[in-house]
Protein backbone atom coordinates (compact mmCIF):
# COMPACT_ATOMS: atom_id res chain seq x y z
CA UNK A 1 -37.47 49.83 -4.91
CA UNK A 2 -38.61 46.93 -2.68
CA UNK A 3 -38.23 44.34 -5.79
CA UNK A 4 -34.79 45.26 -6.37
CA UNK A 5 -33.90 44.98 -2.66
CA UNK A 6 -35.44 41.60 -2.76
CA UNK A 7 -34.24 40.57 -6.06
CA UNK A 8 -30.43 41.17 -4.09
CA UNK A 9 -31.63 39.48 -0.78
CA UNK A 10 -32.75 36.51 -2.88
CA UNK A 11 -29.86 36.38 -4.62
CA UNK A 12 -27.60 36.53 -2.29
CA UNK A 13 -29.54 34.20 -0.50
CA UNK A 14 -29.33 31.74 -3.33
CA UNK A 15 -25.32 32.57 -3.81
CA UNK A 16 -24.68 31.86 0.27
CA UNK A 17 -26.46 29.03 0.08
CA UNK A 18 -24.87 27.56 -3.28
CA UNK A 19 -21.48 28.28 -1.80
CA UNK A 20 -22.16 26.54 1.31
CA UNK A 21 -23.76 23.34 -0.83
CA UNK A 22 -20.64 23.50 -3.16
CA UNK A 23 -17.92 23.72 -0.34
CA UNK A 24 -19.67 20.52 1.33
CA UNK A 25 -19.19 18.50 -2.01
CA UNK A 26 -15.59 19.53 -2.13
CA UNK A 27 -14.89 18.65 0.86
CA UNK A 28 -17.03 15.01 0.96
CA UNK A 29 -14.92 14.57 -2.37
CA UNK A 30 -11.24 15.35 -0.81
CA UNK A 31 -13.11 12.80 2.32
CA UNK A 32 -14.02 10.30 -0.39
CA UNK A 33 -9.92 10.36 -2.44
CA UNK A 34 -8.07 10.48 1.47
CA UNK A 35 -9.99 7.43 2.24
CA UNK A 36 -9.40 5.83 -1.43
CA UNK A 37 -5.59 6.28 -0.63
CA UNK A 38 -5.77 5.30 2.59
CA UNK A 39 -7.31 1.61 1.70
CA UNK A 40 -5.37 1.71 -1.34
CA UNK A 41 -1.63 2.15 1.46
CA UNK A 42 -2.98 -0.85 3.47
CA UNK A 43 -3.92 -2.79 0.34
CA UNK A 44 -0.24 -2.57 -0.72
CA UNK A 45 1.45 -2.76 2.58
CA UNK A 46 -0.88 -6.14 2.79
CA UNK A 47 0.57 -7.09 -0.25
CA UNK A 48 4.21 -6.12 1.08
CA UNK A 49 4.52 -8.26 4.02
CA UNK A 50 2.68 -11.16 2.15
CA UNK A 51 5.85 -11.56 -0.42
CA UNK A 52 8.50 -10.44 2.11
CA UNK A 53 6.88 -13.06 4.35
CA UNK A 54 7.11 -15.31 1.10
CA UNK A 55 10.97 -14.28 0.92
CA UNK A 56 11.85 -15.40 4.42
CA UNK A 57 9.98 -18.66 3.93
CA UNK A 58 12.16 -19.50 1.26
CA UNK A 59 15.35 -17.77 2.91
CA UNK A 60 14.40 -20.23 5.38
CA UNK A 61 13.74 -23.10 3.20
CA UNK A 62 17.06 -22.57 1.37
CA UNK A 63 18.89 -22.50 4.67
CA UNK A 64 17.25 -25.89 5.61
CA UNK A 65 18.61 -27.55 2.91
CA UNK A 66 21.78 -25.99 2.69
CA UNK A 67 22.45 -27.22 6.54
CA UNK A 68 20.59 -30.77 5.20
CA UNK A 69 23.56 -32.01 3.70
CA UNK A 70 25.80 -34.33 5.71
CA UNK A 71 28.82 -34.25 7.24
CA UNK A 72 31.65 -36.00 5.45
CA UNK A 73 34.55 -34.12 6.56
CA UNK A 74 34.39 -31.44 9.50
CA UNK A 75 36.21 -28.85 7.62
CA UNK A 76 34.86 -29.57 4.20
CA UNK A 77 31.75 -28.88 2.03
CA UNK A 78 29.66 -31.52 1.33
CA UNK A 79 28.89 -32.19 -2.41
CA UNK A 80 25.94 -30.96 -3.16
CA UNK A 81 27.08 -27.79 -1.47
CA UNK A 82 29.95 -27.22 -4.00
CA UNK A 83 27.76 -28.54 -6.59
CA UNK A 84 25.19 -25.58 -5.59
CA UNK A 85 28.15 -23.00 -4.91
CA UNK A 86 29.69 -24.25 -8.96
CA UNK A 87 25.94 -23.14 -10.24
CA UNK A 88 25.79 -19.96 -8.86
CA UNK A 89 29.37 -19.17 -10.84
């Protein structure tokens, strides 16, 4: 009778502690993917305000050169402006 009771105690010791071992992995795993994702997010919002910082550079850029051209009459377009305004048509 005392083998069987410590054939359950030892296996239920072995189950408890197998549970316990198992649930630790699970949870280090779901640790391991949140903090995958999270580096992954910053990676791409990194990436984000890299080309919208690219965009307003060249917003910016375009804008320069638009304003560039001179002045010929006050309430006209300069050349290259209609020129530029024709190629977009």
């Amino acid at each position: 009778m005392w083998r069987v009771v410590g054939a359950v105690a030892l296996g239920g010791a072995v189950f408890a502690f197998g549970f316990h071992e198992g649930g630790q992995r699970c949870e280090a795993r779901h640790a391991i993917a949140a903090i995958e994702k999270a580096e992954r997010a910053a990676q791409l919002d990194a990436e984000r305000i890299e080309v919208a910082k690219q965009r307003d550079d060249l917003a910016r850029e375009l804008e320069e050169l638009s304003n560039a051209d001179p002045i010929i009459v006050e309430r006209c377009l300069g050349p290259n402006r209609v020129r530029r305004l024709n190629a977009l048509q």
